[in-house]
C-alpha atoms as a PDB file:
ATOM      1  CA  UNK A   1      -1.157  10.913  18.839  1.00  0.00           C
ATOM      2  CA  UNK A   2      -3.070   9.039  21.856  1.00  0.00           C
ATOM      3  CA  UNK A   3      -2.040   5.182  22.772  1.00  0.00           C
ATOM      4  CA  UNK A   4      -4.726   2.581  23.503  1.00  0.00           C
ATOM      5  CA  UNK A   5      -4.715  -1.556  23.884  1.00  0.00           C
ATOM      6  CA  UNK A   6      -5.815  -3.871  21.385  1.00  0.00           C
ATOM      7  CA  UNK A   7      -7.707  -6.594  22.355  1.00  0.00           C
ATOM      8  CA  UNK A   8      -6.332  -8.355  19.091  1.00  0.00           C
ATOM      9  CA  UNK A   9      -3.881  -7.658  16.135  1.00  0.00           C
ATOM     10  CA  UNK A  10      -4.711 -10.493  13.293  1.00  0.00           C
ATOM     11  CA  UNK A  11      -7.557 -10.611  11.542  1.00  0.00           C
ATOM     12  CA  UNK A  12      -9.092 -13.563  10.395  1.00  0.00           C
ATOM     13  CA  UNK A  13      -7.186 -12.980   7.011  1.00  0.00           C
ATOM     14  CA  UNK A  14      -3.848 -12.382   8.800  1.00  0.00           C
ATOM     15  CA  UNK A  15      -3.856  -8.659   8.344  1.00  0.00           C
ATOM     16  CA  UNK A  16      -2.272  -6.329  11.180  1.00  0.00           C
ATOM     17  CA  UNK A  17      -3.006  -2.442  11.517  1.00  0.00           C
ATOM     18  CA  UNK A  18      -0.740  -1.217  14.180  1.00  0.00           C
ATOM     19  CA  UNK A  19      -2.228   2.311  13.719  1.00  0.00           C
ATOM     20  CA  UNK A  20      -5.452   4.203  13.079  1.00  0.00           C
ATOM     21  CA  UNK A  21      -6.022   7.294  11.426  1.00  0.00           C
ATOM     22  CA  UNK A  22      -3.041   8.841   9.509  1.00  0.00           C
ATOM     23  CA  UNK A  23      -0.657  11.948   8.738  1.00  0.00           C
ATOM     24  CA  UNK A  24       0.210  11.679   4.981  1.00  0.00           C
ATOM     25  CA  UNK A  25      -2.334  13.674   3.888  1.00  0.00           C
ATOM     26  CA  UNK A  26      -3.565  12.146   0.683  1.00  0.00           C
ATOM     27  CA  UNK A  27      -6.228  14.238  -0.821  1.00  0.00           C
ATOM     28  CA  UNK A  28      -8.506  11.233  -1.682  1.00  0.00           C
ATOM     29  CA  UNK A  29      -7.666   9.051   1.057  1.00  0.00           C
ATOM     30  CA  UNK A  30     -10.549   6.101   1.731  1.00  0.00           C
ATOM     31  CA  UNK A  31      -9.829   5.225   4.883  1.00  0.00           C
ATOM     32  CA  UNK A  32     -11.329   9.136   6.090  1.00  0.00           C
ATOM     33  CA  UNK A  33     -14.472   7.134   5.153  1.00  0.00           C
ATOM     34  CA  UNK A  34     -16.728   7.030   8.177  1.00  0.00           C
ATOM     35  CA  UNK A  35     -17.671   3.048   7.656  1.00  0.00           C
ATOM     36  CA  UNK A  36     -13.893   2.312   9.420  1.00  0.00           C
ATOM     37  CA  UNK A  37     -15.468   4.322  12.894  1.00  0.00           C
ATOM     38  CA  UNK A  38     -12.228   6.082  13.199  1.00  0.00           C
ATOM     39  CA  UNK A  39     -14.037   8.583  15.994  1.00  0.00           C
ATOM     40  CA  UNK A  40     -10.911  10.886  16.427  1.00  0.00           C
ATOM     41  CA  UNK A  41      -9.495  13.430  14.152  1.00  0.00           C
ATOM     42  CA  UNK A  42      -7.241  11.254  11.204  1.00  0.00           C
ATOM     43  CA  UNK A  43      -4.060  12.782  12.000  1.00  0.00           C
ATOM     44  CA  UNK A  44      -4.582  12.336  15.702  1.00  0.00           C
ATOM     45  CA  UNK A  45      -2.978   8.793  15.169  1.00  0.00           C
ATOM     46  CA  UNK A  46      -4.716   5.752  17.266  1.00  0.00           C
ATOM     47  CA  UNK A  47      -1.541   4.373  17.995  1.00  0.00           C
ATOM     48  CA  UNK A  48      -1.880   0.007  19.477  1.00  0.00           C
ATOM     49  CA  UNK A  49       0.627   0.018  22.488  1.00  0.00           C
ATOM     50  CA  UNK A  50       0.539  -3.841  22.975  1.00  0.00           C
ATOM     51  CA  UNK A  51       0.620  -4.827  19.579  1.00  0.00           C
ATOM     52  CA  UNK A  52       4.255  -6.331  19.438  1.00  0.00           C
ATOM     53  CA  UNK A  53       2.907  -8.595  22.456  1.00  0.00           C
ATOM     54  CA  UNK A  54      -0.265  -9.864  21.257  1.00  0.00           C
ATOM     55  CA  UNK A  55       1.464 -10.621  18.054  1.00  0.00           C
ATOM     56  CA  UNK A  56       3.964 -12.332  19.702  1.00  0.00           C
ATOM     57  CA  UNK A  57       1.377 -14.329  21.753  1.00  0.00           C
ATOM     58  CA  UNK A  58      -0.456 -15.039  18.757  1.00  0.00           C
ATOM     59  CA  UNK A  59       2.537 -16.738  16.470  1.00  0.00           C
ATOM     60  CA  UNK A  60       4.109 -17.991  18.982  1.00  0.00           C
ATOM     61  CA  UNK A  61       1.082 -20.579  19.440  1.00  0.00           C
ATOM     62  CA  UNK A  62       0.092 -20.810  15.408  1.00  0.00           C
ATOM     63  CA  UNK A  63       1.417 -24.601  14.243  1.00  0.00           C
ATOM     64  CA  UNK A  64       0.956 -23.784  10.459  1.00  0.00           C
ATOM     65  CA  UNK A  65       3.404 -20.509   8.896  1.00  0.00           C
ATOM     66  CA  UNK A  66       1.587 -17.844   6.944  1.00  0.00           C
ATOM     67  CA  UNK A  67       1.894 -14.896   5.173  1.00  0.00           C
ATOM     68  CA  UNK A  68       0.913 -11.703   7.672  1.00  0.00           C
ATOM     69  CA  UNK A  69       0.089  -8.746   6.149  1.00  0.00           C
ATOM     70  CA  UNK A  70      -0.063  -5.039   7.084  1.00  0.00           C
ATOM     71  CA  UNK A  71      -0.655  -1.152   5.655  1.00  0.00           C
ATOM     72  CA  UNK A  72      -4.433  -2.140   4.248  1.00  0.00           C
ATOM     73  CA  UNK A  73      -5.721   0.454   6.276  1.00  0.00           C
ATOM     74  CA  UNK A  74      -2.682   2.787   7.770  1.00  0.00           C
ATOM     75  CA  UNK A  75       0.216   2.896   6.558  1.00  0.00           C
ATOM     76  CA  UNK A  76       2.956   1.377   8.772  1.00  0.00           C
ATOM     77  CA  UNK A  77       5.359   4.015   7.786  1.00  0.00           C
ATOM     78  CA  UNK A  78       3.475   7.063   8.901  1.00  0.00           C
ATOM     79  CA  UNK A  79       5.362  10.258  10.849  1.00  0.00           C
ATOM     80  CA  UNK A  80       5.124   8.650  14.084  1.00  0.00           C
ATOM     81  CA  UNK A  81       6.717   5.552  13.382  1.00  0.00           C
ATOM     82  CA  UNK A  82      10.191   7.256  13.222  1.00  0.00           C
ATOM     83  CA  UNK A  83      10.013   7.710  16.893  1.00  0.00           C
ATOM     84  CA  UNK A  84       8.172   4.724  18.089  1.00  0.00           C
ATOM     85  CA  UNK A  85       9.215   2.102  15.852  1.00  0.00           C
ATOM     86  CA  UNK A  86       6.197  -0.010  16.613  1.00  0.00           C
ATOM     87  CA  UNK A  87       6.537  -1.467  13.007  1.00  0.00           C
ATOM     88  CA  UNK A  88       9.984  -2.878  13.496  1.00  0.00           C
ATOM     89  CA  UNK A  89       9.484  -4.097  16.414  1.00  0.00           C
ATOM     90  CA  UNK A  90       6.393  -6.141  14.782  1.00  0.00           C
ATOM     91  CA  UNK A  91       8.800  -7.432  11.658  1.00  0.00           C
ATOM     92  CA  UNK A  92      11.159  -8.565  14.708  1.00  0.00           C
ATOM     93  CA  UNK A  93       8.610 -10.840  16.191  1.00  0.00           C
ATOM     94  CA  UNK A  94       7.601 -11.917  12.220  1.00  0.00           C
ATOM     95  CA  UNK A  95      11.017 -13.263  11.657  1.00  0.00           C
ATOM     96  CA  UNK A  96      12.122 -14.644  14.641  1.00  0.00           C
ATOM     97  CA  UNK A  97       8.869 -16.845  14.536  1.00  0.00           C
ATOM     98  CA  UNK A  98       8.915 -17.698  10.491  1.00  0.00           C
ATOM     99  CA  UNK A  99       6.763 -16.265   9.584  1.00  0.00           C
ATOM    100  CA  UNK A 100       5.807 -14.655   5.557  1.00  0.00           C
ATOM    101  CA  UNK A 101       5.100 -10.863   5.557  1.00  0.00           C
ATOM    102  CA  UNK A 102       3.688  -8.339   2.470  1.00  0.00           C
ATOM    103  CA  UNK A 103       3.579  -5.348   3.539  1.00  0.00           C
ATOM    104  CA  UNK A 104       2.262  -2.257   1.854  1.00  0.00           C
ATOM    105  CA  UNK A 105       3.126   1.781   2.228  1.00  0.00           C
ATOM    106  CA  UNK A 106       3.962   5.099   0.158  1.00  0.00           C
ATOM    107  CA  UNK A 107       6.693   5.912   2.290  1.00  0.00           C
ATOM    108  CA  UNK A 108      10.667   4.892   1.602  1.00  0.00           C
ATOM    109  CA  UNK A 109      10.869   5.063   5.569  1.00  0.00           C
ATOM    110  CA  UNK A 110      10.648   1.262   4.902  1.00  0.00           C
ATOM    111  CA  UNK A 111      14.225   1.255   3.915  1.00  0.00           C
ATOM    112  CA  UNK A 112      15.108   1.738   7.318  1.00  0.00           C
ATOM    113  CA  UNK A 113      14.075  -2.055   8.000  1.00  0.00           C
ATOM    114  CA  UNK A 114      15.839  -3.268   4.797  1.00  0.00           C
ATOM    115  CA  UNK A 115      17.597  -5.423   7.348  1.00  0.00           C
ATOM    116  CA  UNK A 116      14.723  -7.339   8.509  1.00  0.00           C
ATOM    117  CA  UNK A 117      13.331  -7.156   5.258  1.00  0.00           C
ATOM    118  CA  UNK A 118      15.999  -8.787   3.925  1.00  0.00           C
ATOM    119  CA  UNK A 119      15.783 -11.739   6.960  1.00  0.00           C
ATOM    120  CA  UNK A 120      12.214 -12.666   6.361  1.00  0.00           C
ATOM    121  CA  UNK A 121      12.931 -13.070   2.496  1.00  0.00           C
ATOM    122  CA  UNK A 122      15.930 -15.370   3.067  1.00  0.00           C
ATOM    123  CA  UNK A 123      13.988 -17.951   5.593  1.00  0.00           C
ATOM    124  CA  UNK A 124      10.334 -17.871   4.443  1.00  0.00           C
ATOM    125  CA  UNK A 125       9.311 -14.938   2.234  1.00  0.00           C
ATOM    126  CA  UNK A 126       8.394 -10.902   2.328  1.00  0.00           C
ATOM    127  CA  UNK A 127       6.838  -9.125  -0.460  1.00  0.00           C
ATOM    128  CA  UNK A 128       6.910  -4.943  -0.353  1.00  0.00           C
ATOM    129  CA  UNK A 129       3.926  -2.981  -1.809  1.00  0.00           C
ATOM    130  CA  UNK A 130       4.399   0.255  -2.754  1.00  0.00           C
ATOM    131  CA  UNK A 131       1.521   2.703  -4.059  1.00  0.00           C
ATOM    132  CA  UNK A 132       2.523   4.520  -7.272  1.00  0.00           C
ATOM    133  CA  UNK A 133       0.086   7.198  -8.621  1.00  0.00           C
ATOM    134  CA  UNK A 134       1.350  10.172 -10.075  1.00  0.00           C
ATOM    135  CA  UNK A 135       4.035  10.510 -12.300  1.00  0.00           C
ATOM    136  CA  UNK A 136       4.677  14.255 -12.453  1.00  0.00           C
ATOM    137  CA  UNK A 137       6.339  14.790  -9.226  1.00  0.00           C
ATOM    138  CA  UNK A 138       4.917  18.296  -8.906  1.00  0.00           C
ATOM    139  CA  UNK A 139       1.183  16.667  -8.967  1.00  0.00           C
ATOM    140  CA  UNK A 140       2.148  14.354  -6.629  1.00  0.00           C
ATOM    141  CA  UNK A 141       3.183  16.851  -3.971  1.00  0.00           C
ATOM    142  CA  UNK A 142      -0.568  17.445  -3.924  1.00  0.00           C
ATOM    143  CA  UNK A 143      -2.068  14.744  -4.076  1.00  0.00           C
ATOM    144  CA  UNK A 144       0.064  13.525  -1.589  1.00  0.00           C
ATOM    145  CA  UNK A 145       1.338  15.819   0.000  1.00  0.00           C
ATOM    146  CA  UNK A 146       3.231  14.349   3.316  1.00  0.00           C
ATOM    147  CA  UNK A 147       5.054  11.738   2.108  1.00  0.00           C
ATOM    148  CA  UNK A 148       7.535  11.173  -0.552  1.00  0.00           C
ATOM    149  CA  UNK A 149       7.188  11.573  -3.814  1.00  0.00           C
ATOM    150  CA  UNK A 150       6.804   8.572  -6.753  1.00  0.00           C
ATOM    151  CA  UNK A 151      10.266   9.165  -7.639  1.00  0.00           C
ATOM    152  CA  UNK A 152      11.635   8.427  -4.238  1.00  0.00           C
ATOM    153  CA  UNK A 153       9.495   5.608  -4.461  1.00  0.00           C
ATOM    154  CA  UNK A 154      10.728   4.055  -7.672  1.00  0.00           C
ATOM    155  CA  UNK A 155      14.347   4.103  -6.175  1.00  0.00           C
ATOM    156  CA  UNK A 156      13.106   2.544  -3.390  1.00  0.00           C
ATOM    157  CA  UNK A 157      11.691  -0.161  -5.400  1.00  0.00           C
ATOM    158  CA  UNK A 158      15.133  -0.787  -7.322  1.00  0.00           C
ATOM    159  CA  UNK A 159      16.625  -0.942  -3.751  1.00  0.00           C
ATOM    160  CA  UNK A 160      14.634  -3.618  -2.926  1.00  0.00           C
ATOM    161  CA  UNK A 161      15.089  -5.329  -6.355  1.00  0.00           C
ATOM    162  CA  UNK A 162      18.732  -5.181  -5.733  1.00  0.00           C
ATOM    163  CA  UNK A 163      18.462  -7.352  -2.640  1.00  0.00           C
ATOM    164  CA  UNK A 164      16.399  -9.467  -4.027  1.00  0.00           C
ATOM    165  CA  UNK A 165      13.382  -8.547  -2.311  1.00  0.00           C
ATOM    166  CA  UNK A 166       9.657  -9.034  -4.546  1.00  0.00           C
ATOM    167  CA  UNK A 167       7.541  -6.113  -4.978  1.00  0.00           C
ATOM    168  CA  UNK A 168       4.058  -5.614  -6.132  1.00  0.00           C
ATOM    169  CA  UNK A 169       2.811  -2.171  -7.432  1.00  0.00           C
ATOM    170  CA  UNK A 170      -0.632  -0.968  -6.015  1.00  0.00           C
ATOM    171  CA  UNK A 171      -1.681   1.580  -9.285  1.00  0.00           C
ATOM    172  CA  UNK A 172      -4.516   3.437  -7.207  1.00  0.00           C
ATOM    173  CA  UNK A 173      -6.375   5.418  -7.500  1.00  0.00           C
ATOM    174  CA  UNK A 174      -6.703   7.305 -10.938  1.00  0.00           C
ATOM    175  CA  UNK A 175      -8.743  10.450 -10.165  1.00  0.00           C
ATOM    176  CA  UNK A 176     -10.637  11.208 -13.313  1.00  0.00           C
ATOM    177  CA  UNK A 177      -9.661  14.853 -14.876  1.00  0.00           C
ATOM    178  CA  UNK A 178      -6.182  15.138 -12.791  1.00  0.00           C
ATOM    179  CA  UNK A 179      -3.933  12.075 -13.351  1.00  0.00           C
ATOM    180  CA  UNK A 180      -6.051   9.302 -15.432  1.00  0.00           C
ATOM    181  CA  UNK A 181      -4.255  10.137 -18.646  1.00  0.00           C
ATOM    182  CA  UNK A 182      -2.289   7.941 -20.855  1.00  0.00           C
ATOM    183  CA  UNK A 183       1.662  10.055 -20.143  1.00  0.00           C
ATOM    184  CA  UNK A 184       0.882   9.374 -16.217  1.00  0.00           C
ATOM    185  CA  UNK A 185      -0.325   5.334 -17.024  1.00  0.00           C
ATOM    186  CA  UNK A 186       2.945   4.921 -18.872  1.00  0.00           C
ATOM    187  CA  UNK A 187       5.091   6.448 -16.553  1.00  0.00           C
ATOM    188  CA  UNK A 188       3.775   4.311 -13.558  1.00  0.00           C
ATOM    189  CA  UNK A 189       4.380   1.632 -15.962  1.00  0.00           C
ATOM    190  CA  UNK A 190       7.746   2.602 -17.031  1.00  0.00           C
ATOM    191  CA  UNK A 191       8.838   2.811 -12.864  1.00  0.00           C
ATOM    192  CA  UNK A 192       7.108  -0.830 -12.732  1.00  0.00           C
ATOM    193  CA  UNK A 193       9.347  -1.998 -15.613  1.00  0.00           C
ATOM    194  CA  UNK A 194      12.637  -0.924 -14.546  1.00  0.00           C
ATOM    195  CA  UNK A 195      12.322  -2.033 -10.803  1.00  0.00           C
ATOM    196  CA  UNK A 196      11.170  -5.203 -11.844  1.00  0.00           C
ATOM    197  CA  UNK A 197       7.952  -5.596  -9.904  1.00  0.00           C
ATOM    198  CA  UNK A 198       6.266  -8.795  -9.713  1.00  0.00           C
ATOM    199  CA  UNK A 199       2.807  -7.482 -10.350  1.00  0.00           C
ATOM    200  CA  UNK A 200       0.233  -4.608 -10.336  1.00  0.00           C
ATOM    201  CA  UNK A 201      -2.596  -4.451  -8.625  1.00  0.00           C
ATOM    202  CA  UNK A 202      -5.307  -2.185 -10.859  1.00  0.00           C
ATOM    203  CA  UNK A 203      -8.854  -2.116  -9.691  1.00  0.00           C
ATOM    204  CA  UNK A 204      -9.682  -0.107 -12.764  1.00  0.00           C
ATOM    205  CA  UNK A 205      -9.234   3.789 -13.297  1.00  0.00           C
ATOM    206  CA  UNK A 206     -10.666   5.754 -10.950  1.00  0.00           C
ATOM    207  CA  UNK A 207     -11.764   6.036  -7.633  1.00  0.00           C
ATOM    208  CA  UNK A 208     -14.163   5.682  -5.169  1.00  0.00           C
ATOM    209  CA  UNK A 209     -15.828   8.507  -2.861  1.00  0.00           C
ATOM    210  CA  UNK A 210     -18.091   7.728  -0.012  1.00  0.00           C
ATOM    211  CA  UNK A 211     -19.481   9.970   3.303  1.00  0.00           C
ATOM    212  CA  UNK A 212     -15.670  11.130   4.968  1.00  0.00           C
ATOM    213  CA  UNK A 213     -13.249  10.931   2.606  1.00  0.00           C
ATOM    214  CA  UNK A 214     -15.855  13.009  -0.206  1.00  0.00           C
ATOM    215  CA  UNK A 215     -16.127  16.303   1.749  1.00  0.00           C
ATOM    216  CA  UNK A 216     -11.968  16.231   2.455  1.00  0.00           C
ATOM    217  CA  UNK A 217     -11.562  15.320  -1.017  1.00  0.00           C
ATOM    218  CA  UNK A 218     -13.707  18.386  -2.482  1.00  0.00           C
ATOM    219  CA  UNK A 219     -12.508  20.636   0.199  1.00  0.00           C
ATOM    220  CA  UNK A 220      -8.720  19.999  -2.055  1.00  0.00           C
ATOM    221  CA  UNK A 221     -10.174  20.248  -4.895  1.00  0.00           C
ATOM    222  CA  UNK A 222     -11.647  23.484  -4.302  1.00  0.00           C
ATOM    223  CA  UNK A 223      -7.996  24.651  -3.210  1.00  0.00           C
ATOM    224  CA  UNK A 224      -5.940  22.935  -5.656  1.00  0.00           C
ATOM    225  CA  UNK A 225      -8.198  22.582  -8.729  1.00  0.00           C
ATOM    226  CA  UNK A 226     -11.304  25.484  -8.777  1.00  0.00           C
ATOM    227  CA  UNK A 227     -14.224  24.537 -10.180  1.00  0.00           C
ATOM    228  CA  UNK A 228     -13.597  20.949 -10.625  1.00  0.00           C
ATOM    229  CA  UNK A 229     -15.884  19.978  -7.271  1.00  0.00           C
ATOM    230  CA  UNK A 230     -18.807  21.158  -9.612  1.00  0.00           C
ATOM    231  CA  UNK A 231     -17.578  18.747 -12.773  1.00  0.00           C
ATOM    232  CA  UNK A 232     -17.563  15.903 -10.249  1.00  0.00           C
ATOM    233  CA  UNK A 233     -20.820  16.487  -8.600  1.00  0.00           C
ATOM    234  CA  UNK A 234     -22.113  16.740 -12.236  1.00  0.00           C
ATOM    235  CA  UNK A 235     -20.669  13.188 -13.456  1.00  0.00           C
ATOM    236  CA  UNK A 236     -20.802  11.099 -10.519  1.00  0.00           C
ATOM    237  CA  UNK A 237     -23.380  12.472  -8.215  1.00  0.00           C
ATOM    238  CA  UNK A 238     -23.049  10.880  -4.633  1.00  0.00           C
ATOM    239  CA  UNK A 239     -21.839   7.453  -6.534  1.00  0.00           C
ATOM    240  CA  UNK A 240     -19.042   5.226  -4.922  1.00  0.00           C
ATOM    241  CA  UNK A 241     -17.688   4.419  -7.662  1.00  0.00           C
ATOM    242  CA  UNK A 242     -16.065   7.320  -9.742  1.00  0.00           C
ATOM    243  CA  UNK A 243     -14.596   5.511 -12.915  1.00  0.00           C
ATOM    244  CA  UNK A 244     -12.258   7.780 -15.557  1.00  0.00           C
ATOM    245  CA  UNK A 245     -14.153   8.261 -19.046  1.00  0.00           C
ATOM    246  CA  UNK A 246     -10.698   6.677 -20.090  1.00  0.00           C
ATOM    247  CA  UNK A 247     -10.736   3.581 -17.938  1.00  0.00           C
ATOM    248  CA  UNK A 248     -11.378   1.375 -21.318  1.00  0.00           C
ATOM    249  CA  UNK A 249      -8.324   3.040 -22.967  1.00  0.00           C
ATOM    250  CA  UNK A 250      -5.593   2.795 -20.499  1.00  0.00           C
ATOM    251  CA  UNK A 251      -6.516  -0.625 -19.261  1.00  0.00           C
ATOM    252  CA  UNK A 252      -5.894  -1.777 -22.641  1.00  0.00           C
ATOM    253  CA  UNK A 253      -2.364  -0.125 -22.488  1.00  0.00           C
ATOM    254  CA  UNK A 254      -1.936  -1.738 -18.981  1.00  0.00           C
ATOM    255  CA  UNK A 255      -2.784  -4.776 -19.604  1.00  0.00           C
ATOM    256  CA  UNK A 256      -0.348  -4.617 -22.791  1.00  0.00           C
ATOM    257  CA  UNK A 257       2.777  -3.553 -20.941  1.00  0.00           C
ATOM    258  CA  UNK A 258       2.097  -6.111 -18.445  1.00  0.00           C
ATOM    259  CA  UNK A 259       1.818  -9.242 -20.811  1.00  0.00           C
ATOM    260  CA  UNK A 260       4.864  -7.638 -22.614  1.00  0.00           C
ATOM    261  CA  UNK A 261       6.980  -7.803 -19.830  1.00  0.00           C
ATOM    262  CA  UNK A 262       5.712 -10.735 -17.735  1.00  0.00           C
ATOM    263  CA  UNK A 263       4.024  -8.592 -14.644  1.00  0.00           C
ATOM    264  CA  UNK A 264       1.137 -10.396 -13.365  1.00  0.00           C
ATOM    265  CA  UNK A 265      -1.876  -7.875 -13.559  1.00  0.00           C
ATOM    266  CA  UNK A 266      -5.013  -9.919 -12.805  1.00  0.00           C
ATOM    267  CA  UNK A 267      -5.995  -9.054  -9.281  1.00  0.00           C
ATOM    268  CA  UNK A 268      -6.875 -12.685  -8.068  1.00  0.00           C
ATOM    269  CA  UNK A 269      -3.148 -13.936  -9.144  1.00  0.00           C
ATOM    270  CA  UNK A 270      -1.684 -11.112  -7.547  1.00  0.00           C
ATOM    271  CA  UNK A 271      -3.497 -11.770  -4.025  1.00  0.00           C
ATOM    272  CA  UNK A 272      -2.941 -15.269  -4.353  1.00  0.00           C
ATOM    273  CA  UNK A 273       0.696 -14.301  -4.629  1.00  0.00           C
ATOM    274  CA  UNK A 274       0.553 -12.314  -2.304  1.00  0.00           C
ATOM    275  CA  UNK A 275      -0.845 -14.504   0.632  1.00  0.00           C
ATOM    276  CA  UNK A 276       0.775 -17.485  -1.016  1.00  0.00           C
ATOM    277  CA  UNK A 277       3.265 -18.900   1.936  1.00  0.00           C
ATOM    278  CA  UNK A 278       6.103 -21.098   0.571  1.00  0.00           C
ATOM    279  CA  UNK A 279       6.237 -24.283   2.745  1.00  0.00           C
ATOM    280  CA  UNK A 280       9.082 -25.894   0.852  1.00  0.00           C
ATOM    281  CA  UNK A 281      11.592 -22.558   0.736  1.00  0.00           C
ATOM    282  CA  UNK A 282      13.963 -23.975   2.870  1.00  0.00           C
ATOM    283  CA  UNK A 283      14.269 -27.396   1.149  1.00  0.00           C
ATOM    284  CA  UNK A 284      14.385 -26.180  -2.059  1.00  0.00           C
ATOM    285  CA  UNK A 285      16.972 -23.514  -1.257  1.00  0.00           C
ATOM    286  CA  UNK A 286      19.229 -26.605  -0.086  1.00  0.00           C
ATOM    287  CA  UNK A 287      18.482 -28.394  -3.249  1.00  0.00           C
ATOM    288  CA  UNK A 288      20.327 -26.137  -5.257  1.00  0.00           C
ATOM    289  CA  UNK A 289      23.751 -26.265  -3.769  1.00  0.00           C
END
């Protein structure tokens, strides 16, 4: 872990990464990719000492609320953040200014903020995203292999439904010939049902592999799952995109369940929910009583 200062924290879409690089391990992990210029070792975290204040600084002098968003890149709940707490002391500065927040992780380390959480919902709004994609929770111990598994997950989606707190699912990725089958789609799905999510994001089922994040992910393969390197190298090539030879089947069956039980599942409505800020929330929380 090495400490450095930001020269900014938004970007122009109102995302925040308070870290770089991180120590969950995820075998097919795209932000290893070397397009982000992360020019340290990944679990050497890049951590952004003066984050709190230039967020501060920054929505202290915005006129017009918004939804701020964070985990695209790192994940906010990494190792490190149990000791630093540089991600609660960011959702501090979020609600006392007003602000909206969705944030995104695989970690139920969130529930440690459930308090703030819980703030930000009751004056503006806060949406948690949680990644889901392995149901078998032995599989999921390697694929991802430093942070908790889908189950813990799941009841840390029904602890935010209990407090009343939206959550979108992120169902990504689907790597093709270890978990894009039609048992680990439905129990995703299933998980997604009984916490009540608000929506799924799908991109399709797959992945994608590019220069950094391919060699780590064929290094695991080669030590998880022996000889499947060469099946990839002989369907996909060096190709970005690595769709499943099922993608047409279970995106049928996701897009089923999801009209079935009123989850929104096309990706533009669930990003428009997502950074959709609620100017009237207060007023129309009076207007009920």
């Amino acid at each position: 872990m090495h400490f450095v200062q930001a020269k900014g924290i938004l970007s122009a879409k109102n995302g925040m990464n308070l870290y770089r690089g991180c120590t969950h391990g995820c075998i097919y992990c795209d932000s290893r990719s070397r397009c982000y210029q992360i020019n340290h070792v990944f679990e050497d975290i890049e951590v952004k000492e003066n984050a709190p204040e230039l967020l501060e600084k920054t929505l202290r002098s915005r006129r017009k609320k918004c939804m701020i968003g964070t985990g695209a890149m790192c994940d906010p709940y990494m190792h490190c953040e149990e000791r630093l707490g540089m991600t609660r002391k960011c959702l501090e500065i979020i609600d006392r200014y007003g602000f909206g927040l969705a944030i995104q992780t695989k970690s139920d380390r969130i529930l440690r903020d459930l308090d703030i959480l819980k703030r930000i919902n009751s004056q503006s709004k806060c949406v948690v995203q949680m990644t889901l994609t392995t149901y078998d929770e032995n599989l999921c111990k390697i694929l991802e292999p430093e942070v908790c598994t889908t189950r813990k997950r799941f009841e840390a989606l029904q602890i935010f439904k209990e407090n009343g707190i939206p959550t979108v699912v992120w169902l990504s990725p689907l790597l093709p010939f270890i978990n894009d089958t039609k048992e680990n789609v439905e129990g995703i799905l299933d998980y997604c049902i009984r916490a009540d999510v608000k929506g799924i994001l799908c991109f399709g089922m797959g992945m994608t592999l590019r220069e950094g994040n391919r060699e780590y992910f064929y290094e695991a393969l080669d030590k998880h799952f022996p000889g499947l390197r060469e099946r990839y190298q002989q369907n996909y090539g060096c190709a970005y995109e690595v769709g499943s030879s099922n993608n047409a089947e279970l995106m049928k069956l996701f897009y089923s369940v999801c009209r079935k039980h009123g989850i929104i599942s096309k990706v533009d409505e669930v990003f428009a929910y997502l950074h959709e800020f609620p100017e009237n929330k207060n007023y129309e929380q009076l207007r009920l009583f």
